[in-house]
C-alpha atoms as a PDB file:
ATOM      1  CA  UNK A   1    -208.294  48.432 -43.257  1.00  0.00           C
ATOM      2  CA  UNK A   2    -204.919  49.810 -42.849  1.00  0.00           C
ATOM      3  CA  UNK A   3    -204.138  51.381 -39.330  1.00  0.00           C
ATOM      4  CA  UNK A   4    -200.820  53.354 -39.191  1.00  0.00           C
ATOM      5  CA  UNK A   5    -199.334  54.039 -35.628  1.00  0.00           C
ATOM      6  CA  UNK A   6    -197.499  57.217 -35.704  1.00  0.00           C
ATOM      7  CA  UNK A   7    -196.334  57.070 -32.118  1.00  0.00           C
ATOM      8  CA  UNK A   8    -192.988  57.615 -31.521  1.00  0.00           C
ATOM      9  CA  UNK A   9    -191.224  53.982 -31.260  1.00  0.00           C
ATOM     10  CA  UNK A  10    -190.799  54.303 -27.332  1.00  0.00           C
ATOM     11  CA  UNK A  11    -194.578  54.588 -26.919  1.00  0.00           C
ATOM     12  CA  UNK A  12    -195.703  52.182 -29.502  1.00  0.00           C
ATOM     13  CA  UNK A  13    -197.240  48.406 -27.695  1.00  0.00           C
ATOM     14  CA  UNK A  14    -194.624  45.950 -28.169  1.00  0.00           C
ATOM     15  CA  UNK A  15    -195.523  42.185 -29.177  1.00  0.00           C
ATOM     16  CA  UNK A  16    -195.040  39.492 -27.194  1.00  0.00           C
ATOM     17  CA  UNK A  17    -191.477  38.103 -25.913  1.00  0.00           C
ATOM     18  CA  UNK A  18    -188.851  38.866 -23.958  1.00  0.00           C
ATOM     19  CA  UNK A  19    -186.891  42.091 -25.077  1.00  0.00           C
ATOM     20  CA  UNK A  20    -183.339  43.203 -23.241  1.00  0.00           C
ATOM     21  CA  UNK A  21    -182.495  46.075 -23.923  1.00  0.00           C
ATOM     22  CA  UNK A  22    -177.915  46.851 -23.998  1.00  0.00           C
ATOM     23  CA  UNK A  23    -178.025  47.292 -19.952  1.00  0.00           C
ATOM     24  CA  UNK A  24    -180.435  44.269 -19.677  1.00  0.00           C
ATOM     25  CA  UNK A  25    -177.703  42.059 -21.446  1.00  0.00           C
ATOM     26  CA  UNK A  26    -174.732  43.635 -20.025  1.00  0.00           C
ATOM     27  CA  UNK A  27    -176.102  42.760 -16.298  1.00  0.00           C
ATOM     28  CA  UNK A  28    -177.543  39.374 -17.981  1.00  0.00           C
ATOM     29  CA  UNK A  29    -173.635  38.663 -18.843  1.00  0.00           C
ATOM     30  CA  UNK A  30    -172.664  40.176 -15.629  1.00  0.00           C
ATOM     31  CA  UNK A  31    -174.586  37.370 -13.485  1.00  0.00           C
ATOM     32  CA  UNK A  32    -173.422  34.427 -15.817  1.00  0.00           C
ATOM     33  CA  UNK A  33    -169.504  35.654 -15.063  1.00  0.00           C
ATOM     34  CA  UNK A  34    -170.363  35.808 -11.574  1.00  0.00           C
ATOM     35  CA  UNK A  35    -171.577  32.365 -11.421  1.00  0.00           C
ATOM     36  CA  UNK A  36    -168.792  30.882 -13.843  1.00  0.00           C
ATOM     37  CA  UNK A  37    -166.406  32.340 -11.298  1.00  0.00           C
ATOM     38  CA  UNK A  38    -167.728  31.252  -8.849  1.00  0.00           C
ATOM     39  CA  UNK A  39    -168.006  27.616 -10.124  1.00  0.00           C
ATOM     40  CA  UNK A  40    -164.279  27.498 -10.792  1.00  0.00           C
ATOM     41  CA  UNK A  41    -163.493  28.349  -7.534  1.00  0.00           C
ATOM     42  CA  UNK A  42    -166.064  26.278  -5.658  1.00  0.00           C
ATOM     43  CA  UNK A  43    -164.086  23.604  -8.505  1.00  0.00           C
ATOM     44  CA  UNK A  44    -160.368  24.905  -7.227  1.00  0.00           C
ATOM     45  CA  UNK A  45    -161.437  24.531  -3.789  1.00  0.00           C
ATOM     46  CA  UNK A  46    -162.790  20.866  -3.773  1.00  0.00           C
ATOM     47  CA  UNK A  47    -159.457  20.258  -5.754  1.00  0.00           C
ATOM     48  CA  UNK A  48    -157.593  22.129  -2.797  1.00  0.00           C
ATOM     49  CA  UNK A  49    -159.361  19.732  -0.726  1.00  0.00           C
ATOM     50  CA  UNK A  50    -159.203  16.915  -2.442  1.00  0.00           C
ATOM     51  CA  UNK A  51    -155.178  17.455  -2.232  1.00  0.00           C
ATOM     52  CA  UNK A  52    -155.298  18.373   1.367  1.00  0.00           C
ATOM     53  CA  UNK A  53    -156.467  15.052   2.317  1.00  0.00           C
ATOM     54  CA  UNK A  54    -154.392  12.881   0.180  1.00  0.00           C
ATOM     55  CA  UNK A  55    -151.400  14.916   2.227  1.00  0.00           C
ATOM     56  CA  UNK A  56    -153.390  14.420   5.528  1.00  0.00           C
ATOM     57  CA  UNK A  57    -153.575  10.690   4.807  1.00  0.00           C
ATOM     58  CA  UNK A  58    -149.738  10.492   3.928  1.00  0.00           C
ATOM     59  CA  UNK A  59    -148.970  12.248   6.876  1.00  0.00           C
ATOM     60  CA  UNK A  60    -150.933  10.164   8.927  1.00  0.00           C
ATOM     61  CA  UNK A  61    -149.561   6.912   7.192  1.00  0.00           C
ATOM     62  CA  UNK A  62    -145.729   8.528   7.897  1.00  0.00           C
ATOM     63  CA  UNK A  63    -146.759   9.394  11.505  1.00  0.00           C
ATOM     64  CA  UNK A  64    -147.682   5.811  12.011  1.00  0.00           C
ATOM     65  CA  UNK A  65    -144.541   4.762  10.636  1.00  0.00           C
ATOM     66  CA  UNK A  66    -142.926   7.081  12.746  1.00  0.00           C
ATOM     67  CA  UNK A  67    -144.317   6.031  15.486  1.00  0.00           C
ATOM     68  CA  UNK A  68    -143.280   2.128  14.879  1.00  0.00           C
ATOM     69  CA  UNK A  69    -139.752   3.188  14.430  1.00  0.00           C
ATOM     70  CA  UNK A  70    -139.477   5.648  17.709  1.00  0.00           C
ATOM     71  CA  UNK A  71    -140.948   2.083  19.574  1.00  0.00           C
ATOM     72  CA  UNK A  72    -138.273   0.562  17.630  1.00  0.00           C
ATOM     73  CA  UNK A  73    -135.755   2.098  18.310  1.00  0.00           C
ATOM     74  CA  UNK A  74    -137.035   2.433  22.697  1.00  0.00           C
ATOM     75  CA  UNK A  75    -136.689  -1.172  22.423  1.00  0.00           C
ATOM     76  CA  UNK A  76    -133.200  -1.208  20.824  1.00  0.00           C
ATOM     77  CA  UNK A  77    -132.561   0.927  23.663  1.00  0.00           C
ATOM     78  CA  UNK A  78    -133.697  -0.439  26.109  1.00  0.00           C
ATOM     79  CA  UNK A  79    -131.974  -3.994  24.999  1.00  0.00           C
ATOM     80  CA  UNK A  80    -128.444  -1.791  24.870  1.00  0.00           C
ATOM     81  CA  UNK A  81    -128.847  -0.323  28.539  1.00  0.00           C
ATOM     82  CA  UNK A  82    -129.759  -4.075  29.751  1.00  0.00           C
ATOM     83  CA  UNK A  83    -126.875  -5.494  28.400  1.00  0.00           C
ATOM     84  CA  UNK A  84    -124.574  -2.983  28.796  1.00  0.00           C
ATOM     85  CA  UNK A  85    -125.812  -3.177  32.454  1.00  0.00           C
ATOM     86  CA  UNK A  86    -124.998  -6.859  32.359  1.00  0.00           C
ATOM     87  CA  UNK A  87    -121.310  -6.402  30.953  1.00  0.00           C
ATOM     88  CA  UNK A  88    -120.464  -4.463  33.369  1.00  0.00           C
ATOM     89  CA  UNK A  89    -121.998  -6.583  36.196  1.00  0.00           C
ATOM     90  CA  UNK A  90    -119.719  -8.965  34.465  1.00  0.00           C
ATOM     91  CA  UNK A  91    -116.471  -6.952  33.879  1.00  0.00           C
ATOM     92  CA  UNK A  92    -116.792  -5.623  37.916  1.00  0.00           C
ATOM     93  CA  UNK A  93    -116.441  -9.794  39.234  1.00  0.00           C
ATOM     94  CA  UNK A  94    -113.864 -10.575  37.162  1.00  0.00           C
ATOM     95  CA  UNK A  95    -112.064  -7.609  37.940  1.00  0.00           C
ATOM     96  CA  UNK A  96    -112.554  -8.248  41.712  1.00  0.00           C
ATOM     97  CA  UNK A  97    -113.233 -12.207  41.214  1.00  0.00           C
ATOM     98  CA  UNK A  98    -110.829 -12.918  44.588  1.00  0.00           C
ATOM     99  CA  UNK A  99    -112.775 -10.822  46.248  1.00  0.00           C
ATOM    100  CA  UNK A 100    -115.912 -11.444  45.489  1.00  0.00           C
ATOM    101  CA  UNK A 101    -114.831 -15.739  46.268  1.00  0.00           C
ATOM    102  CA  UNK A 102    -113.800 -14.678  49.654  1.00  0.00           C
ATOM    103  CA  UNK A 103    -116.624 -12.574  50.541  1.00  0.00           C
ATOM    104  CA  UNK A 104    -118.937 -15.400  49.386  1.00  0.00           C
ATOM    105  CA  UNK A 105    -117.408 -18.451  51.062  1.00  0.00           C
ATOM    106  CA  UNK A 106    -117.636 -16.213  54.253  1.00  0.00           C
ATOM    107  CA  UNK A 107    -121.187 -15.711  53.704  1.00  0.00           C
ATOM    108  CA  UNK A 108    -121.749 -19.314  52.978  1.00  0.00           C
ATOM    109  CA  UNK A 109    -120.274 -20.500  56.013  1.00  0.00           C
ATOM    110  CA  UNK A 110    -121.946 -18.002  58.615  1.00  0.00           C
ATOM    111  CA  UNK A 111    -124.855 -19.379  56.841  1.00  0.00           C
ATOM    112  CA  UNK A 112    -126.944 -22.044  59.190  1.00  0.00           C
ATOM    113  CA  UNK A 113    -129.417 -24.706  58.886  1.00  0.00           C
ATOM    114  CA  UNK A 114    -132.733 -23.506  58.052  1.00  0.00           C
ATOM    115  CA  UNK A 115    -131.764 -20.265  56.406  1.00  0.00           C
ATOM    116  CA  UNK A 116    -131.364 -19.957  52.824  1.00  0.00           C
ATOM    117  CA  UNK A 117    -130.709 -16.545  50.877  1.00  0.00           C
ATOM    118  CA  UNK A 118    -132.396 -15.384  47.663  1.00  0.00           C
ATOM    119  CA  UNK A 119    -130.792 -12.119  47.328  1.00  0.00           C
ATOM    120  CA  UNK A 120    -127.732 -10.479  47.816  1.00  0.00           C
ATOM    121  CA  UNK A 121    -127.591  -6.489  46.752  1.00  0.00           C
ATOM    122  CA  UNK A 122    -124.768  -3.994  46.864  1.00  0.00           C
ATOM    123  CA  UNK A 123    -126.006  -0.477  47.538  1.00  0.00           C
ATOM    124  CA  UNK A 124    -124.518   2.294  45.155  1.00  0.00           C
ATOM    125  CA  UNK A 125    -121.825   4.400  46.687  1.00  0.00           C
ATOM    126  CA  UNK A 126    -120.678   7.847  46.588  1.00  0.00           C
ATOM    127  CA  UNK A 127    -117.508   8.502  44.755  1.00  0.00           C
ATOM    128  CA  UNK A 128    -114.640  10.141  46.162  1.00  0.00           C
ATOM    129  CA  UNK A 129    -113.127  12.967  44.510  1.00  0.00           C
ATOM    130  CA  UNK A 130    -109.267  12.503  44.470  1.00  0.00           C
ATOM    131  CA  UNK A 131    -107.229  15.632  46.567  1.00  0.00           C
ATOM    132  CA  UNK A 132    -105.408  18.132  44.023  1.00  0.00           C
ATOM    133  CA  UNK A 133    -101.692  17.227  43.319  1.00  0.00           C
ATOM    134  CA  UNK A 134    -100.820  20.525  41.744  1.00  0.00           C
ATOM    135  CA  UNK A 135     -98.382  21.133  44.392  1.00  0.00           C
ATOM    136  CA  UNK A 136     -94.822  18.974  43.849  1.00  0.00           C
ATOM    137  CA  UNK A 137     -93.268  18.528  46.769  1.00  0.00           C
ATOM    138  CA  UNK A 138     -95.978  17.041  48.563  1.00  0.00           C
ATOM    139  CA  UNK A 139     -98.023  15.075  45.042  1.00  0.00           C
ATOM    140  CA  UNK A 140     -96.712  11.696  46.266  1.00  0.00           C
ATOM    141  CA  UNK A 141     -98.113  11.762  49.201  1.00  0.00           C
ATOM    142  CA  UNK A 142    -101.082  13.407  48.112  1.00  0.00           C
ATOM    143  CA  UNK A 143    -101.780  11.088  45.561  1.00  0.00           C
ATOM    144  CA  UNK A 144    -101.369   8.185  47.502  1.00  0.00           C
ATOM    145  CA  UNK A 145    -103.968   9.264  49.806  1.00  0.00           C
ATOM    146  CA  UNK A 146    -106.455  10.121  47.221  1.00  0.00           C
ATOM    147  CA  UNK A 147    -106.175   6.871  45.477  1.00  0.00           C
ATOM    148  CA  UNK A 148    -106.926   5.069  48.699  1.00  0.00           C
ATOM    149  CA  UNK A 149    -109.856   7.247  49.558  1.00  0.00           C
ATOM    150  CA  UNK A 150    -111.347   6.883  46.436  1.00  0.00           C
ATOM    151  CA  UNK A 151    -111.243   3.189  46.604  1.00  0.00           C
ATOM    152  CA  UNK A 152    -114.637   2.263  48.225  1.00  0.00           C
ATOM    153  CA  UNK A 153    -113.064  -0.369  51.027  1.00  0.00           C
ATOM    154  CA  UNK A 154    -116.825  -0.757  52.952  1.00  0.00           C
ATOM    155  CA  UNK A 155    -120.052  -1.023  50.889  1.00  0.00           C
ATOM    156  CA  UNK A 156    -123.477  -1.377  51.798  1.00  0.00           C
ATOM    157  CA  UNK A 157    -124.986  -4.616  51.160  1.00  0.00           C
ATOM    158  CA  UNK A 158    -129.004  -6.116  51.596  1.00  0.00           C
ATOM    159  CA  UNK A 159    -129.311  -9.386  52.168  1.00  0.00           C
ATOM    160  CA  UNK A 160    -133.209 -10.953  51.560  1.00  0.00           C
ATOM    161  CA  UNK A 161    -133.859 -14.598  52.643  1.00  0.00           C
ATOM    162  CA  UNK A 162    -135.786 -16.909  54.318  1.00  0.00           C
ATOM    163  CA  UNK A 163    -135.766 -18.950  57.740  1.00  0.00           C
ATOM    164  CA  UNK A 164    -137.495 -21.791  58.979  1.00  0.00           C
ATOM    165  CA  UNK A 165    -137.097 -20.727  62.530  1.00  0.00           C
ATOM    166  CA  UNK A 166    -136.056 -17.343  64.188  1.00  0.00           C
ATOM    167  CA  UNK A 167    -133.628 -18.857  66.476  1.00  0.00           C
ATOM    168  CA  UNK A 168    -131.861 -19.794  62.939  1.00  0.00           C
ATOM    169  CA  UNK A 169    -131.761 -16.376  61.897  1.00  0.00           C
ATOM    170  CA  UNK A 170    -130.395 -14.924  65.317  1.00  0.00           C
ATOM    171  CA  UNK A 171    -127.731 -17.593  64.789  1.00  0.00           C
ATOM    172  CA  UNK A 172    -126.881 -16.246  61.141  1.00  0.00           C
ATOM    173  CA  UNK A 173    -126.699 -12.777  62.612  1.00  0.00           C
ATOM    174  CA  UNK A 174    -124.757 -13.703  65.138  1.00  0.00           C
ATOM    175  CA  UNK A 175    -122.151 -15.396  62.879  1.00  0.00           C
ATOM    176  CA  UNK A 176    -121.951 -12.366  60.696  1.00  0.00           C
ATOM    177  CA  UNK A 177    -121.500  -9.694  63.156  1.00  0.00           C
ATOM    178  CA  UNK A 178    -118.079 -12.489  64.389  1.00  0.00           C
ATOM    179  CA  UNK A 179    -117.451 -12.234  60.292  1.00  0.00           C
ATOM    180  CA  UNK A 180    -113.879 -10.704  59.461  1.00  0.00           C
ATOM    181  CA  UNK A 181    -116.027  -9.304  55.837  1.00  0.00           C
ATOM    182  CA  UNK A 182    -119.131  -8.133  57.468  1.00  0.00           C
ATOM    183  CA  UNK A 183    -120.429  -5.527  60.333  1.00  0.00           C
ATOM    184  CA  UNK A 184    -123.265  -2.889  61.323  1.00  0.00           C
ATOM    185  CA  UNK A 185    -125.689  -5.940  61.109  1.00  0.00           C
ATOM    186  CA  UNK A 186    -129.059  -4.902  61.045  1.00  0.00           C
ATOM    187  CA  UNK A 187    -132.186  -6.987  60.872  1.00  0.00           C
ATOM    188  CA  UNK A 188    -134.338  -4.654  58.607  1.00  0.00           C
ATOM    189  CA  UNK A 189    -137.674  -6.625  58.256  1.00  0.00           C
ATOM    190  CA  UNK A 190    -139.099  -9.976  58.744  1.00  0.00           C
ATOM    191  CA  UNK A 191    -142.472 -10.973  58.736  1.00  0.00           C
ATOM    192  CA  UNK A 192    -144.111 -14.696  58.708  1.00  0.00           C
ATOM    193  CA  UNK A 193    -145.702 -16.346  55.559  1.00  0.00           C
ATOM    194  CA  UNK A 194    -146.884 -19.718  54.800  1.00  0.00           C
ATOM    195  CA  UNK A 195    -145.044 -22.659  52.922  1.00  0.00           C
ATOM    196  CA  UNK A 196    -148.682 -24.790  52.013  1.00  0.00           C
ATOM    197  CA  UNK A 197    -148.651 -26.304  55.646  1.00  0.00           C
ATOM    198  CA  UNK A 198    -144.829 -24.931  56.998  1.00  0.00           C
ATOM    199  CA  UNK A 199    -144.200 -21.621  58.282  1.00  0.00           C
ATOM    200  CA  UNK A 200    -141.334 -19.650  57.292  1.00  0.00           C
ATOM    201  CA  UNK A 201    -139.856 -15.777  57.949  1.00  0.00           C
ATOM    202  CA  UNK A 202    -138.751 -13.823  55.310  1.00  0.00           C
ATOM    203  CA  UNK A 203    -136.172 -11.340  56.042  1.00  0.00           C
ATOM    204  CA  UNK A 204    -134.523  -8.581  55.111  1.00  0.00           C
ATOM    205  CA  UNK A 205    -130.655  -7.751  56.563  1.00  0.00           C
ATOM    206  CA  UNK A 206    -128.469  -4.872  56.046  1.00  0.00           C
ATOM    207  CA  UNK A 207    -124.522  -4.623  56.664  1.00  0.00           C
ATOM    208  CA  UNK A 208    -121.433  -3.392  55.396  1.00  0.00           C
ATOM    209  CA  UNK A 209    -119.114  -5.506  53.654  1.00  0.00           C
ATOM    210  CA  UNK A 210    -115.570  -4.647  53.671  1.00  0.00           C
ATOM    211  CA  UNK A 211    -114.340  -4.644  50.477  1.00  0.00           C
ATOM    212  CA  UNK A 212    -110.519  -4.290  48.850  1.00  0.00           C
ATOM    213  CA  UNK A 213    -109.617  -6.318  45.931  1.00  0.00           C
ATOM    214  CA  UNK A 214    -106.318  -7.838  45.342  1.00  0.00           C
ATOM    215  CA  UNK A 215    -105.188  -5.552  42.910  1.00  0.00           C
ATOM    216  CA  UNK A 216    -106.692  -2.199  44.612  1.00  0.00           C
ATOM    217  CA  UNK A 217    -104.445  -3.352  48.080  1.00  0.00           C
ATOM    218  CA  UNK A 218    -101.826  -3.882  46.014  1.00  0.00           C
ATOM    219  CA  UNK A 219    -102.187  -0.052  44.359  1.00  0.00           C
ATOM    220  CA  UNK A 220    -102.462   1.117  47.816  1.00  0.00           C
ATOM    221  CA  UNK A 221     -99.598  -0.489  49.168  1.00  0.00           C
ATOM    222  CA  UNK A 222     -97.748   0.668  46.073  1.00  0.00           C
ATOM    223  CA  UNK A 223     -98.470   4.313  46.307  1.00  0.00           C
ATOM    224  CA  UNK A 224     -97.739   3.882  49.694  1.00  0.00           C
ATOM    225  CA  UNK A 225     -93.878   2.989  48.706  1.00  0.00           C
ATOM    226  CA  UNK A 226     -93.480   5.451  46.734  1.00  0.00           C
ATOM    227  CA  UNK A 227     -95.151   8.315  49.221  1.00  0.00           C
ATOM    228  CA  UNK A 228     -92.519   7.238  51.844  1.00  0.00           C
ATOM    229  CA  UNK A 229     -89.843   6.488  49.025  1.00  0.00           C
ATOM    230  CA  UNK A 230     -90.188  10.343  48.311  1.00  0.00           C
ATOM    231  CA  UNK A 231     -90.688  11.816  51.981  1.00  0.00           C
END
């Protein structure tokens, strides 16, 4: 039997399968482009990534070495200001070495029995800023003044030590305040400790030390000269 079906084609049954009609593959293709692009970016970003932390890790590698050369170079530093501290320790005694012999053998004379020293500090000082010598007739004399005002001739020492017996240490006192190099002796602290079985004091002293090098007296008594030379 032959059946003829003379629907139009829009109402005729359709077989079986999957039929897309032009939208159906234009939104089919639309969804694949969507998720191609959006593979190669999820793809560009784990290669953004993927870069960012190799720079992360080289910055942290250049941070560390960074960081050892800063601690480097704080040590260098540090080793500079230590001995540049200690040349001029060094250049200050042998430019005042007379000095410094006299004030010493002093010391180690007023020093007793029973009383030995362990430090010996001079306090830092204010300088003096010289006068102004803008004016000619009286510069010489000017001059000569500021140059021996801003020659420190007292400084303030501390002296730390120890005693065996007070009666040693009123003794040293004693001897320093006769001293010809030392006054305004003052006995800051002294408190008792132990030796294993001996008692001892430890002390700290403070005084003023007058102080003029050989070749500083011998500036002032220059300018001197020449102030009374020119008046």
């Amino acid at each position: 039997m032959i059946r003829i079906n003379l629907l139009p084609k829009q109402y005729q049954k359709r077989s079986g399968g999957l039929h897309l009609g032009k939208q159906g593959k234009y939104a089919v293709a639309a969804v694949a482009g969507v998720i191609i692009m959006l593979g190669g970016i999820t793809f560009y970003q784990m290669h953004q990534i993927g870069e960012l932390e190799g720079q992360m890790e080289i910055a942290r590698n250049r941070t560390m070495q960074l960081q050892q050369d800063i601690q480097l170079v704080d040590a260098l530093m540090d080793i500079k200001d230590k001995i540049t501290d200690r040349l001029e320790a060094v250049e200050r005694l042998d430019r005042h070495r007379s000095t410094w012999v006299r004030i010493l053998e002093d010391l180690s004379r007023n020093t007793p029995d029973f009383v030995w020293m362990t430090s010996f500090i001079e306090k830092p000082t204010a300088s003096v800023k010289p006068a102004d010598t803008t004016n000619a007739a009286a510069g010489a004399g000017q001059t000569a003044q500021a140059q021996q005002a801003s020659i420190p001739s007292v400084r303030d020492v501390e002296i730390e030590g120890y005693t065996f017996t007070l009666n040693a240490l009123a003794n040293f006192m004693i001897k320093m305040m006769r001293s010809d190099y030392f006054d305004e002796i003052d006995l800051a602290m002294v408190s008792e400790i132990e030796f294993g079985a001996q008692k001892a004091y430890n002390f700290k002293m403070s005084c003023q030390v007058h102080y003029l090098s050989d070749e500083e007296l011998e500036q002032v008594l220059a300018q001197t000269a020449e102030s009374s030379n020119a008046g």
